[in-house]
N, C-alpha and C. Protein backbone atom coordinates (compact mmCIF):
# COMPACT_ATOMS: atom_id res chain seq x y z
N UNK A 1 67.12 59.22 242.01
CA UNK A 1 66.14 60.24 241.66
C UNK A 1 66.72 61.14 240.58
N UNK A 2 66.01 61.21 239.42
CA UNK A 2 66.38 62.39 238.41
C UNK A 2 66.32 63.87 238.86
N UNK A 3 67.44 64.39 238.72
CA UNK A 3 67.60 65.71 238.83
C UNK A 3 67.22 66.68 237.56
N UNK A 4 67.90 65.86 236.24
CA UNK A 4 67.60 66.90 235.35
C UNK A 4 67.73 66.14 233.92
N UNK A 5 67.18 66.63 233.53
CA UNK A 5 66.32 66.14 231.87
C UNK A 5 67.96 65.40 231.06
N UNK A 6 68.91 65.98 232.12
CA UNK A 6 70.26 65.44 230.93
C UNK A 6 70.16 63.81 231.26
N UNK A 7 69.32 63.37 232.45
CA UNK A 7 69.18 62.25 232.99
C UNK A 7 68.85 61.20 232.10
N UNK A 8 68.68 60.33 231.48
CA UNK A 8 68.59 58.94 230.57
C UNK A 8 67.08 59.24 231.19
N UNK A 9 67.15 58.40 232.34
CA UNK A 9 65.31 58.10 232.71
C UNK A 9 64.43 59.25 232.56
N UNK A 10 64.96 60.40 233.38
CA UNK A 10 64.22 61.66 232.69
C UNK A 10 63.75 61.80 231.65
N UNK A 11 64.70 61.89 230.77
CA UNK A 11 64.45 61.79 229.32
C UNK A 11 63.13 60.91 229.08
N UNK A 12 63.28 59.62 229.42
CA UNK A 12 62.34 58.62 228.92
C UNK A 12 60.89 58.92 229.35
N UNK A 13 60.64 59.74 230.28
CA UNK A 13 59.53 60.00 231.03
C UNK A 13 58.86 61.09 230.01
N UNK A 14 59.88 61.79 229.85
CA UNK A 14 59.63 63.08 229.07
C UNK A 14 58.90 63.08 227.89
N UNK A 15 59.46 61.34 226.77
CA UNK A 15 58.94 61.15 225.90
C UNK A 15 57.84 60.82 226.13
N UNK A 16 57.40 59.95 226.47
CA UNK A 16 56.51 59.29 227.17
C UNK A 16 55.39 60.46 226.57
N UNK A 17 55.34 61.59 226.54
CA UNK A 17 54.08 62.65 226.44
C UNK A 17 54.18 63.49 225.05
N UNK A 18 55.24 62.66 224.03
CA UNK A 18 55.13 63.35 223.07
C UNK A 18 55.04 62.65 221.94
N UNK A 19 54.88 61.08 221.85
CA UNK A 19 54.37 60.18 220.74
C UNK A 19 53.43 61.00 220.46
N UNK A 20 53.17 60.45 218.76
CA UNK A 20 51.71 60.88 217.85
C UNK A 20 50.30 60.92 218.69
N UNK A 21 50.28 59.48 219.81
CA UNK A 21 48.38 59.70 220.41
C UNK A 21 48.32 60.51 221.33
N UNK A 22 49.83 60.79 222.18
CA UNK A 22 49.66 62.07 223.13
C UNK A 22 49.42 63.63 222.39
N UNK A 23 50.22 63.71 221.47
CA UNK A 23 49.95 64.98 220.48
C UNK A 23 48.57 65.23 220.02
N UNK A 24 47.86 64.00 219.67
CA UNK A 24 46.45 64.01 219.58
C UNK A 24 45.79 64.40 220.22
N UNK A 25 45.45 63.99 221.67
CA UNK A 25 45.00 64.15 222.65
C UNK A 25 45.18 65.63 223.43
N UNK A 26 46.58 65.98 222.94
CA UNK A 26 46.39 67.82 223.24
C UNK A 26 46.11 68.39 222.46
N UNK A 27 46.11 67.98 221.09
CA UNK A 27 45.48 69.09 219.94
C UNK A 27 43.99 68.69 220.49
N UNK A 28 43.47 67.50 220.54
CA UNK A 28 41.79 67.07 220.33
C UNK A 28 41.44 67.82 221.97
N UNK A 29 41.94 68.26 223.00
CA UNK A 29 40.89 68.83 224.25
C UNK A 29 41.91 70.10 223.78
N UNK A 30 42.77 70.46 223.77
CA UNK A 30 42.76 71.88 223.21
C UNK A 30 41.56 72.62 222.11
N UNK A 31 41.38 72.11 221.04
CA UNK A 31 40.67 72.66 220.48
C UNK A 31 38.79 72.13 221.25
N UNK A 32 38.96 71.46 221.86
CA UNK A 32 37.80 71.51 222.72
C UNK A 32 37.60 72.53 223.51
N UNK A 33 38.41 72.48 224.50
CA UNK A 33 37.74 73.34 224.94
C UNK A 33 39.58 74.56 225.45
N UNK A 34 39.84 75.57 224.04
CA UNK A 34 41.02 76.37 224.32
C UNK A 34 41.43 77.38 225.17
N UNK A 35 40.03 78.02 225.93
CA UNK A 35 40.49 78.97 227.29
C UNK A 35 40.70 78.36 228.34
N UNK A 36 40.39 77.03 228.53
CA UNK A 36 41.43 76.52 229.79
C UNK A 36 42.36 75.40 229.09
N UNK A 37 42.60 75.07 228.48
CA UNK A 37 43.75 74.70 228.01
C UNK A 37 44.71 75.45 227.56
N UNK A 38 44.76 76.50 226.90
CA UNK A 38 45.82 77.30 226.89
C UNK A 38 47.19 76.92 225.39
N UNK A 39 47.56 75.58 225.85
CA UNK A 39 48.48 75.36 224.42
C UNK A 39 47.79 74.00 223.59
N UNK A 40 47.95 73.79 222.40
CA UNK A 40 47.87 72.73 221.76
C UNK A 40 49.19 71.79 221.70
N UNK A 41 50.26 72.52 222.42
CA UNK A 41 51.63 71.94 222.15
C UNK A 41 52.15 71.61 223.52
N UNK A 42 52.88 70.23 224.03
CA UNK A 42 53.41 69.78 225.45
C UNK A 42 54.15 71.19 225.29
N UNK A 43 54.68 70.86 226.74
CA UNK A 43 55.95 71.63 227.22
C UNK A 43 56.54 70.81 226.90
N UNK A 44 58.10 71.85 226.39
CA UNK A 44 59.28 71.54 225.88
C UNK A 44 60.13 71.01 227.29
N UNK A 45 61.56 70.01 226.75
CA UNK A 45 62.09 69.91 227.70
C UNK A 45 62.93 71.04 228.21
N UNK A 46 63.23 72.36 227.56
CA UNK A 46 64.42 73.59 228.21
C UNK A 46 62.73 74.11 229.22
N UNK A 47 61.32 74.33 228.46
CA UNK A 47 60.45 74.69 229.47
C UNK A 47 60.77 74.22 230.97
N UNK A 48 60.50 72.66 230.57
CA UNK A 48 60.65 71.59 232.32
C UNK A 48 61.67 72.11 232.95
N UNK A 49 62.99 72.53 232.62
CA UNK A 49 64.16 72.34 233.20
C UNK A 49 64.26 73.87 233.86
N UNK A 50 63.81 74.50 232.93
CA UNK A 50 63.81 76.28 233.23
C UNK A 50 62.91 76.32 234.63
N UNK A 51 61.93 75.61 234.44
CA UNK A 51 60.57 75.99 235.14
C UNK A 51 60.50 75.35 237.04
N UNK A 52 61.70 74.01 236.73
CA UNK A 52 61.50 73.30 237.47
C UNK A 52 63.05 73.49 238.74
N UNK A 53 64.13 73.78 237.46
CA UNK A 53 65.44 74.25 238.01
C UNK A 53 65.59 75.01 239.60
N UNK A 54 64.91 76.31 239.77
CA UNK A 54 65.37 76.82 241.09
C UNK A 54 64.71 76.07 242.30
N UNK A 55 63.67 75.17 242.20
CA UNK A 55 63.40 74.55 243.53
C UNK A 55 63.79 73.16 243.64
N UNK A 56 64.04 73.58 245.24
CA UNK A 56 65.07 71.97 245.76
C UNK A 56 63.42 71.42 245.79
N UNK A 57 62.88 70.71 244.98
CA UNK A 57 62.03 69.39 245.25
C UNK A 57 62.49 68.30 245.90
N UNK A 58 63.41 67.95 246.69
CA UNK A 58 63.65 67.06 247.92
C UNK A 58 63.22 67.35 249.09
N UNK A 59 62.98 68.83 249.30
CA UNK A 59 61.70 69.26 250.37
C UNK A 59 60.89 69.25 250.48
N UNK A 60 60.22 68.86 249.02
CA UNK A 60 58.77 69.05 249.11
C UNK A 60 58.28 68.02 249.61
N UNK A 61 57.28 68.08 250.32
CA UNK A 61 56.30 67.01 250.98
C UNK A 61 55.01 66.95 250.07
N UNK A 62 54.28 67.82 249.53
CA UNK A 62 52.88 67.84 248.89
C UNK A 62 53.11 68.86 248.05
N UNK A 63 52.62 68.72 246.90
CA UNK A 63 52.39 69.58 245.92
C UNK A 63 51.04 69.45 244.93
N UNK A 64 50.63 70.24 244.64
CA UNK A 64 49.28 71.00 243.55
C UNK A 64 50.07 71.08 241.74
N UNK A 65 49.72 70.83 241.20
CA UNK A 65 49.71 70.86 239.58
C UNK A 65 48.22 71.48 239.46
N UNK A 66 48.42 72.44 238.83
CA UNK A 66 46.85 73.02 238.02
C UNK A 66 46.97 73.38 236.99
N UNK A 67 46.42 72.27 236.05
CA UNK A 67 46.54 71.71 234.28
C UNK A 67 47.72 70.99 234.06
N UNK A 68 47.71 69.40 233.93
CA UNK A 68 48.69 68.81 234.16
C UNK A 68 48.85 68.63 232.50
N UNK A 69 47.30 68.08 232.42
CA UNK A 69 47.74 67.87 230.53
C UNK A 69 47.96 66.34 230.13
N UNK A 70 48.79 66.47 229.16
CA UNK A 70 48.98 65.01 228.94
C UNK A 70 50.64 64.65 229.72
N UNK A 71 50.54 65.21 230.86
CA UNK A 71 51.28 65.15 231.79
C UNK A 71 53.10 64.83 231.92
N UNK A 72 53.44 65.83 230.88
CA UNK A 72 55.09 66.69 230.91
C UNK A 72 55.74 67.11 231.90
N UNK A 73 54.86 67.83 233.15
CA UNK A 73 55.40 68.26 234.38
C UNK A 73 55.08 67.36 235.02
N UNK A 74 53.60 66.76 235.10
CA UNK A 74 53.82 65.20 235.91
C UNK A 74 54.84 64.82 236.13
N UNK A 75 54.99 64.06 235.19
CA UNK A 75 56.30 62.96 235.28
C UNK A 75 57.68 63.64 235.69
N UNK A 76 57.91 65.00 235.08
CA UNK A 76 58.91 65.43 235.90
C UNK A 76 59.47 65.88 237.21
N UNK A 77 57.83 66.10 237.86
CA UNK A 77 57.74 66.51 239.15
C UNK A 77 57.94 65.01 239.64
N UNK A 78 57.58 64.18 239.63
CA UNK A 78 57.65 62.76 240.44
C UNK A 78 59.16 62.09 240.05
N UNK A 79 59.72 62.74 238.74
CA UNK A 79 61.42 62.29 238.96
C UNK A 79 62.06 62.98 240.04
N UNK A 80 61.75 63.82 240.36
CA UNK A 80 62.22 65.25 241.35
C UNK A 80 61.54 64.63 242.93
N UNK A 81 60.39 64.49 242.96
CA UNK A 81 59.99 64.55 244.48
C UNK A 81 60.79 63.23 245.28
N UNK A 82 61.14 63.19 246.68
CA UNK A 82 60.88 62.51 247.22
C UNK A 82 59.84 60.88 247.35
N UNK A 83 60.46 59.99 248.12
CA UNK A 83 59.65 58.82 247.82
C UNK A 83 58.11 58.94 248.53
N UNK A 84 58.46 59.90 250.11
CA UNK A 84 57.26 60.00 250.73
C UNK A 84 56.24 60.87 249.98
N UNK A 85 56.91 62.24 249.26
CA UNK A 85 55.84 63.16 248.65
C UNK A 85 54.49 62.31 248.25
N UNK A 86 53.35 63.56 248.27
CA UNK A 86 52.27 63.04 247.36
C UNK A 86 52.12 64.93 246.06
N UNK A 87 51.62 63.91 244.90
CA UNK A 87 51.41 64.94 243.93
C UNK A 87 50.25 65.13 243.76
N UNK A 88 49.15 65.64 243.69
CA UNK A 88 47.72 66.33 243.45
C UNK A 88 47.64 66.88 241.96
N UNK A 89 47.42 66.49 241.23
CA UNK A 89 47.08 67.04 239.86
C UNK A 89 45.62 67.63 239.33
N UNK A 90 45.36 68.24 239.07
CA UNK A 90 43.81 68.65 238.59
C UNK A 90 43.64 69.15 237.66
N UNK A 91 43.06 68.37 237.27
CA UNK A 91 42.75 69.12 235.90
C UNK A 91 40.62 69.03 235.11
N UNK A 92 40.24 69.85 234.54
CA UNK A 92 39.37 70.04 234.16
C UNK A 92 38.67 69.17 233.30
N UNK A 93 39.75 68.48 232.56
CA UNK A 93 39.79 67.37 231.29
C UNK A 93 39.72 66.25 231.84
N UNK A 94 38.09 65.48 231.90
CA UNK A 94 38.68 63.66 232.39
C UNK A 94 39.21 63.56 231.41
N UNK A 95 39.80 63.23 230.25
CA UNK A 95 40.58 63.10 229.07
C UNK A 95 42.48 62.99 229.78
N UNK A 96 42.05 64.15 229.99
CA UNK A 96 43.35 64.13 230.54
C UNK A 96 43.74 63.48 232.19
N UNK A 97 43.17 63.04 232.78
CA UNK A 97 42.83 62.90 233.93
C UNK A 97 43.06 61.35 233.87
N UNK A 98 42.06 60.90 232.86
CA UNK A 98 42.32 59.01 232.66
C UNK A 98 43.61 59.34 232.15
N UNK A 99 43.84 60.15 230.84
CA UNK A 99 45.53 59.57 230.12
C UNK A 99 46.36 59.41 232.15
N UNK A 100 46.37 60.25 232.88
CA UNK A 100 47.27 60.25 233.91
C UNK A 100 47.39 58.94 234.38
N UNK A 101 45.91 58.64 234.74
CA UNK A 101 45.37 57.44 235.98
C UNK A 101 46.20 56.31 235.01
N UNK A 102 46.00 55.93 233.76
CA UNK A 102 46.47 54.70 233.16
C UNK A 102 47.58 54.72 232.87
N UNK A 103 48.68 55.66 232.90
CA UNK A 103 50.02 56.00 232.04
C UNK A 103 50.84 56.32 233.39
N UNK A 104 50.15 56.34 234.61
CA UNK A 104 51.28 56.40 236.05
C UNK A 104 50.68 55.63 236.78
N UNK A 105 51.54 54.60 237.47
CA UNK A 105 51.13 53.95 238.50
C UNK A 105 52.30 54.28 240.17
N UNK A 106 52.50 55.32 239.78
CA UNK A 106 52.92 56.08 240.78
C UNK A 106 52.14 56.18 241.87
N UNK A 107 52.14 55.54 243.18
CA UNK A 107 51.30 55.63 244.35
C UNK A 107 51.30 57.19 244.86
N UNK A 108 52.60 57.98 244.59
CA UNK A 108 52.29 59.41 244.79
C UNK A 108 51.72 60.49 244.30
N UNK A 109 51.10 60.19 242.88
CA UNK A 109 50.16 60.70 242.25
C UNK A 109 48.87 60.71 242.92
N UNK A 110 48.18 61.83 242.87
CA UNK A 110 46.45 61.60 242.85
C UNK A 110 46.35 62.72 241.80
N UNK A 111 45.40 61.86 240.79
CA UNK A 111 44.48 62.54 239.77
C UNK A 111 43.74 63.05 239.50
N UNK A 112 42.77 64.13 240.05
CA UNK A 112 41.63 63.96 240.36
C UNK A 112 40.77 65.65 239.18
N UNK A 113 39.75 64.77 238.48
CA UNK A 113 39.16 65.41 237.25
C UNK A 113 38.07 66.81 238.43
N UNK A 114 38.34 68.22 237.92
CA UNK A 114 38.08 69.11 238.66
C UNK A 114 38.90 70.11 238.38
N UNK A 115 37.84 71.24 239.46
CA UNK A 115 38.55 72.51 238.68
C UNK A 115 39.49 73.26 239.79
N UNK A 116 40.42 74.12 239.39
CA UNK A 116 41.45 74.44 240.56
C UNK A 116 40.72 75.49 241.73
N UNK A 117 39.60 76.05 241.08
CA UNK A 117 38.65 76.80 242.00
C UNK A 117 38.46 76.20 243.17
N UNK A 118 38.14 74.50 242.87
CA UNK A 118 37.93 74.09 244.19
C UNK A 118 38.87 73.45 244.80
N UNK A 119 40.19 73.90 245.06
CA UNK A 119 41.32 72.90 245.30
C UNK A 119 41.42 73.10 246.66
N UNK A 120 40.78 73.79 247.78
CA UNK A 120 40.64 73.52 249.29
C UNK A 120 39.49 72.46 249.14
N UNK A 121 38.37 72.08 248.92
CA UNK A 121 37.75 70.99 248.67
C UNK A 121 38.34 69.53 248.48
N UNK A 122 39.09 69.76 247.38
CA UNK A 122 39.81 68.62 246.93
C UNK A 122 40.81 68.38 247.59
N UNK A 123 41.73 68.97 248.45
CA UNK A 123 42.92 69.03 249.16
C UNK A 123 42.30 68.18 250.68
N UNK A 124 41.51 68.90 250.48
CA UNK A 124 40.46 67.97 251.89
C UNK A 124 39.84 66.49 252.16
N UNK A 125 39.67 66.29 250.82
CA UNK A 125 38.56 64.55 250.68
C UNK A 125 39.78 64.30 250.55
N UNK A 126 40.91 64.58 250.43
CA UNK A 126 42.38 64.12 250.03
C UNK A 126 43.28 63.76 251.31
N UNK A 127 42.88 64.05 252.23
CA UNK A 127 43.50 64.01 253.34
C UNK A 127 44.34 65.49 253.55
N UNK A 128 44.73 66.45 252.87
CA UNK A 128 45.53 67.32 252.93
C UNK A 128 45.40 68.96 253.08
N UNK A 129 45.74 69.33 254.18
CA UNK A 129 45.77 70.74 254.74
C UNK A 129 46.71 71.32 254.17
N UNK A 130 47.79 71.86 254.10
CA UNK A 130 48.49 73.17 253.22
C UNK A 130 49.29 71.97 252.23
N UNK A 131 49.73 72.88 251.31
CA UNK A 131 50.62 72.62 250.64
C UNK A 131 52.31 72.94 250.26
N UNK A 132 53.18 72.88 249.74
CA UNK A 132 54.68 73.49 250.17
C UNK A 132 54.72 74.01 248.49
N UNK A 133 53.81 73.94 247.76
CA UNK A 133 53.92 74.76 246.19
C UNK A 133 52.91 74.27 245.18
N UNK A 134 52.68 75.01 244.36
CA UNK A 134 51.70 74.99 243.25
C UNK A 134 52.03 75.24 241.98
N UNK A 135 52.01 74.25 241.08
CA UNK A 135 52.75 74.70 239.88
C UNK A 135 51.62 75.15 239.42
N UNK A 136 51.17 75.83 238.59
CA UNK A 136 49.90 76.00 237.09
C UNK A 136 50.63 76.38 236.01
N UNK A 137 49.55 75.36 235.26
CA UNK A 137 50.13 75.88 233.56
C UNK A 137 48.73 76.74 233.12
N UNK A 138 47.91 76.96 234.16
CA UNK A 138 46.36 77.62 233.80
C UNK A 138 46.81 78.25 232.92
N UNK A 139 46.32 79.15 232.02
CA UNK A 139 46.25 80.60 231.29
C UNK A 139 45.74 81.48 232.14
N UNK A 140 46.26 82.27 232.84
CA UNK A 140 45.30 83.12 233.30
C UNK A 140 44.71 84.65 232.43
N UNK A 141 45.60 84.19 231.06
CA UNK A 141 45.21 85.49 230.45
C UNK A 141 43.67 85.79 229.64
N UNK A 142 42.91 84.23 229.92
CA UNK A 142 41.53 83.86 229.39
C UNK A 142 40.62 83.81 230.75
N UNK A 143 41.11 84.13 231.85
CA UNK A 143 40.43 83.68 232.86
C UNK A 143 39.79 85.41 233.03
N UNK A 144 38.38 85.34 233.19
CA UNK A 144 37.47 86.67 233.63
C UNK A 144 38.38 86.80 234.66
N UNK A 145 38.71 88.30 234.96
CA UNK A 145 39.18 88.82 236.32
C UNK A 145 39.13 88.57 237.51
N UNK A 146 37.56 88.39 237.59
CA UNK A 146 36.90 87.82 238.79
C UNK A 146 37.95 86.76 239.07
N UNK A 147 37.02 85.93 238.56
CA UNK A 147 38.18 84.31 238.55
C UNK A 147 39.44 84.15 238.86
N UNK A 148 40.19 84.98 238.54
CA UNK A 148 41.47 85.22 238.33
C UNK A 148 41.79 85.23 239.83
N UNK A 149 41.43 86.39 240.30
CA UNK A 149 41.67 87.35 241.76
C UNK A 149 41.63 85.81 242.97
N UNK A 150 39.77 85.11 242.50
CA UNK A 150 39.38 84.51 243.78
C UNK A 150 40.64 83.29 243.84
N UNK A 151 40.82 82.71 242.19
CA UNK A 151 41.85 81.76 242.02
C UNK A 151 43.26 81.43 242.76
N UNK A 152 43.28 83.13 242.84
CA UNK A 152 44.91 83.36 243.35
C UNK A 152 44.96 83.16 244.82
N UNK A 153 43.90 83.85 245.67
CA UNK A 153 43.17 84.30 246.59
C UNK A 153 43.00 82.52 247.41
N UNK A 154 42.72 81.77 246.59
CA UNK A 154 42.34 80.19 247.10
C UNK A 154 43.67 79.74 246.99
N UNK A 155 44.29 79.73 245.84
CA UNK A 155 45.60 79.00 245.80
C UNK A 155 46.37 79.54 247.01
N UNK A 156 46.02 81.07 247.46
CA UNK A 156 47.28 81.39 249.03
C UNK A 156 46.50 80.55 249.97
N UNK A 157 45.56 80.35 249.73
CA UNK A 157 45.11 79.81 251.25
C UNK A 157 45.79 78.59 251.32
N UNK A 158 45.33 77.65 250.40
CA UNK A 158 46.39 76.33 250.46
C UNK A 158 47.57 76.26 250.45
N UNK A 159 48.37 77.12 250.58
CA UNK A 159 49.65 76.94 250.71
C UNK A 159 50.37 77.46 252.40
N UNK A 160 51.48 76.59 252.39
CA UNK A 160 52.00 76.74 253.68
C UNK A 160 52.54 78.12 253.96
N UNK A 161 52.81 78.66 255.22
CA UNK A 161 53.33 80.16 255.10
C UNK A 161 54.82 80.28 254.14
N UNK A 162 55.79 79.01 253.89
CA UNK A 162 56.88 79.16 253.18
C UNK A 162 56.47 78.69 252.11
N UNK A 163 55.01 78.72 251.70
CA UNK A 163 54.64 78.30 250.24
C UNK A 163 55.40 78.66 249.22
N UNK A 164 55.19 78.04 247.78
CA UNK A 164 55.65 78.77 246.50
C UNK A 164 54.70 78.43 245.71
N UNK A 165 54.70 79.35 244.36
CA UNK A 165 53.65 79.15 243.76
C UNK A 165 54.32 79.46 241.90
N UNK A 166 54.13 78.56 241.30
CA UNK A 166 55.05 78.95 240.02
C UNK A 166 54.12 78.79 239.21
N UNK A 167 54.35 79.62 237.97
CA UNK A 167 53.30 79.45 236.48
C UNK A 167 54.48 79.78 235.36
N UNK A 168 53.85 79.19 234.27
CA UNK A 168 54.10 79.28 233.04
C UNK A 168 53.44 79.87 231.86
N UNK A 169 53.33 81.04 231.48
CA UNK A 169 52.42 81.06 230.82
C UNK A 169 52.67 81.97 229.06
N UNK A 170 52.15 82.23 228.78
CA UNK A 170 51.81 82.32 227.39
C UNK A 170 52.35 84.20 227.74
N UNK A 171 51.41 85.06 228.48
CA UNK A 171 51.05 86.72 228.39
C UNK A 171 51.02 86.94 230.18
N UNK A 172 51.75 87.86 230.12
CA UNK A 172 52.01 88.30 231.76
C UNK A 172 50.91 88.74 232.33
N UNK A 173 49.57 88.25 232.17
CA UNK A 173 48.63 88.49 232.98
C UNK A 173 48.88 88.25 234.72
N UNK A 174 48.83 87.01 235.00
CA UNK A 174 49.15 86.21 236.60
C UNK A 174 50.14 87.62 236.82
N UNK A 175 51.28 88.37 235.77
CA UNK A 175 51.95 88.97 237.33
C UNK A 175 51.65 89.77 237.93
N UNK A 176 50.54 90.80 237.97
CA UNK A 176 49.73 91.68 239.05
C UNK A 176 49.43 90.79 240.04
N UNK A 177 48.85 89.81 239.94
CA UNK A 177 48.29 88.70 240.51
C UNK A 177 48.63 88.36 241.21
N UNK A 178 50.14 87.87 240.91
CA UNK A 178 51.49 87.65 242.01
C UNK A 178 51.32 88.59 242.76
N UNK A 179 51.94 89.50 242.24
CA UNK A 179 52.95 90.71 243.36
C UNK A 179 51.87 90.88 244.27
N UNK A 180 50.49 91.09 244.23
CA UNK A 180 49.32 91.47 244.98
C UNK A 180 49.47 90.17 246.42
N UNK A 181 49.57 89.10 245.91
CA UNK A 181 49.48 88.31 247.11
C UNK A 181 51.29 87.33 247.90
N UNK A 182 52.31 87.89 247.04
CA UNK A 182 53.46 87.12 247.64
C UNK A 182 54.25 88.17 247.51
N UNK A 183 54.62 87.75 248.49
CA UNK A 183 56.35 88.89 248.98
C UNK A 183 57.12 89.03 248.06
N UNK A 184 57.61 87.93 247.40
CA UNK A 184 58.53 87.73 246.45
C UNK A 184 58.41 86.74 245.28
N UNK A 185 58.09 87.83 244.20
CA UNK A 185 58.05 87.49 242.86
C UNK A 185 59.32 87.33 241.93
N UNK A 186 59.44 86.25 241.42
CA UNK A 186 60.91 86.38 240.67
C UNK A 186 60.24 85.81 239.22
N UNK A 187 60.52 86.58 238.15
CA UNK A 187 60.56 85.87 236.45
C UNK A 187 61.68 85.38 235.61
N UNK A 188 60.90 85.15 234.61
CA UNK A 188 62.15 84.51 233.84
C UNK A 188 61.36 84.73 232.21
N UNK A 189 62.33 83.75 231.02
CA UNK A 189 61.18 83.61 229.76
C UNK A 189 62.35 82.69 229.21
N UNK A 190 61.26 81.49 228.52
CA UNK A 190 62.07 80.34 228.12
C UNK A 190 61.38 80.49 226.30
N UNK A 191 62.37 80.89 225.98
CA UNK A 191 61.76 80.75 224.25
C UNK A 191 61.93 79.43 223.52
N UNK A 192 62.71 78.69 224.54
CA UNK A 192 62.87 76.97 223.61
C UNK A 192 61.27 75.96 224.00
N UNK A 193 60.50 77.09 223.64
CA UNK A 193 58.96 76.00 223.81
C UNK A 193 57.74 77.09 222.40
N UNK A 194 57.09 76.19 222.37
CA UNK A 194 56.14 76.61 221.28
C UNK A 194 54.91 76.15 222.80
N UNK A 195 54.06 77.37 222.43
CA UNK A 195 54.86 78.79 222.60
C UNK A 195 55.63 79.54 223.56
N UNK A 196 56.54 80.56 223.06
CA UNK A 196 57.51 80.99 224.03
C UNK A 196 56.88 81.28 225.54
N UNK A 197 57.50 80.80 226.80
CA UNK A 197 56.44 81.37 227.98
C UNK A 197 57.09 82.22 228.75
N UNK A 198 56.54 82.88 229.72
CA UNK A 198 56.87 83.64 230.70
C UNK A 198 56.82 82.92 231.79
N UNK A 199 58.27 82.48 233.02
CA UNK A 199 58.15 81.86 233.66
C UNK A 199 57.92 82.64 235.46
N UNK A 200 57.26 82.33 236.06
CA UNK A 200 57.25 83.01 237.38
C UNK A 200 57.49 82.39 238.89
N UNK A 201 58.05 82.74 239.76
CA UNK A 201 58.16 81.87 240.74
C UNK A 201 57.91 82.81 242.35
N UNK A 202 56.75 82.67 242.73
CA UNK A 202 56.43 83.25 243.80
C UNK A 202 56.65 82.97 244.89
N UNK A 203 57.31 83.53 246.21
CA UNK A 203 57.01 83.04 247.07
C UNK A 203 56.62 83.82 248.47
N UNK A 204 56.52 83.04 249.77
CA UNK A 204 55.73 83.60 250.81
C UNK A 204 54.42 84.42 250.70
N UNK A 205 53.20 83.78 250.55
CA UNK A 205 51.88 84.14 250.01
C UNK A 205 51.88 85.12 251.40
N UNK A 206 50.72 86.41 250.71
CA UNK A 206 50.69 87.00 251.95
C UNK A 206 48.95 87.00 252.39
């Protein structure tokens, strides 16, 4: 199992999402549709490593991705998980949703085109009651308030009481957001990505 991007196979996974038709494919649904997409540009590999570094993913049993993309944290989350884990990805974009379904044949993947609003829905036809963490690359700095609050508000519910909940993002909107619903908020900021992000890692939802 890959631990970390200095890994050969890591690496290879990594590329995997940054040839010319993957670059396409995030500029072409970025500029489709840019308040829930958020970047035109993958995550970098110091992003993955920054973002992904403080959790032991050999514990995890189930995990949530919300905006996988042309799928950079995918693939890195499934070098990281366990053989039993399952991964849940969602994203808004069938675009992005088929690139997943045809480019992983990972049995621990599920793909499923949808929005993170409804991810107790989807966690459900899925077979799956809590979760042990939630990555998002959402923006929440485009998301109406409303949205924002109920978003956060749904994502605690799905998560286990030792949940975690991590984002990446562009503008420190999400961290009111945080602190309002988890005990313990910890940040960070990785400038080796276009664009530079703010990294967050929440845990024990309250």
């Amino acid at each position: 199992m890959a631990t970390s991007f200095e890994d050969r196979a890591a690496q290879g996974r990594l590329g995997e999402g940054r040839g010319p038709e993957f670059l396409a494919l995030a500029f072409r649904e970025f500029f489709r549709n840019p308040l829930a997409v958020g970047s035109a540009f993958p995550a970098s590999r110091f992003l993955v490593d920054s973002m992904l570094a403080p959790v032991d993913w050999s514990r995890q049993d189930c995990v949530v991705e919300f905006g996988p993309g042309t799928g950079i944290f995918t693939h890195a989350l499934l070098d990281r998980l366990p053989g039993h884990a399952r991964l849940l990805a969602v994203d808004t974009s069938a675009a992005f949703i088929d690139h997943l379904r045809k480019g992983t044949d990972d049995r621990r993947l599920i793909a499923v085109a949808g929005s993170a609003d409804n991810i107790l829905n989807i966690m459900a036809d899925h077979g799956l009651d809590r979760v042990g963490c939630i990555l998002s690359g959402l923006p929440f700095s485009t998301l109406p308030p409303g949205r924002a609050e109920r978003l956060m508000r749904t994502s605690c519910r799905s998560l286990a009481f030792d949940g975690l909940f991590l984002a990446y993002q562009m503008r420190k909107t999400v961290a009111p957001l945080l602190t309002r619903r988890f005990a313990r908020v910890t940040t960070g900021f990785e400038w080796r990505n276009m664009p530079p992000c703010h990294l967050y890692w929440a845990s024990r939802p309250l």
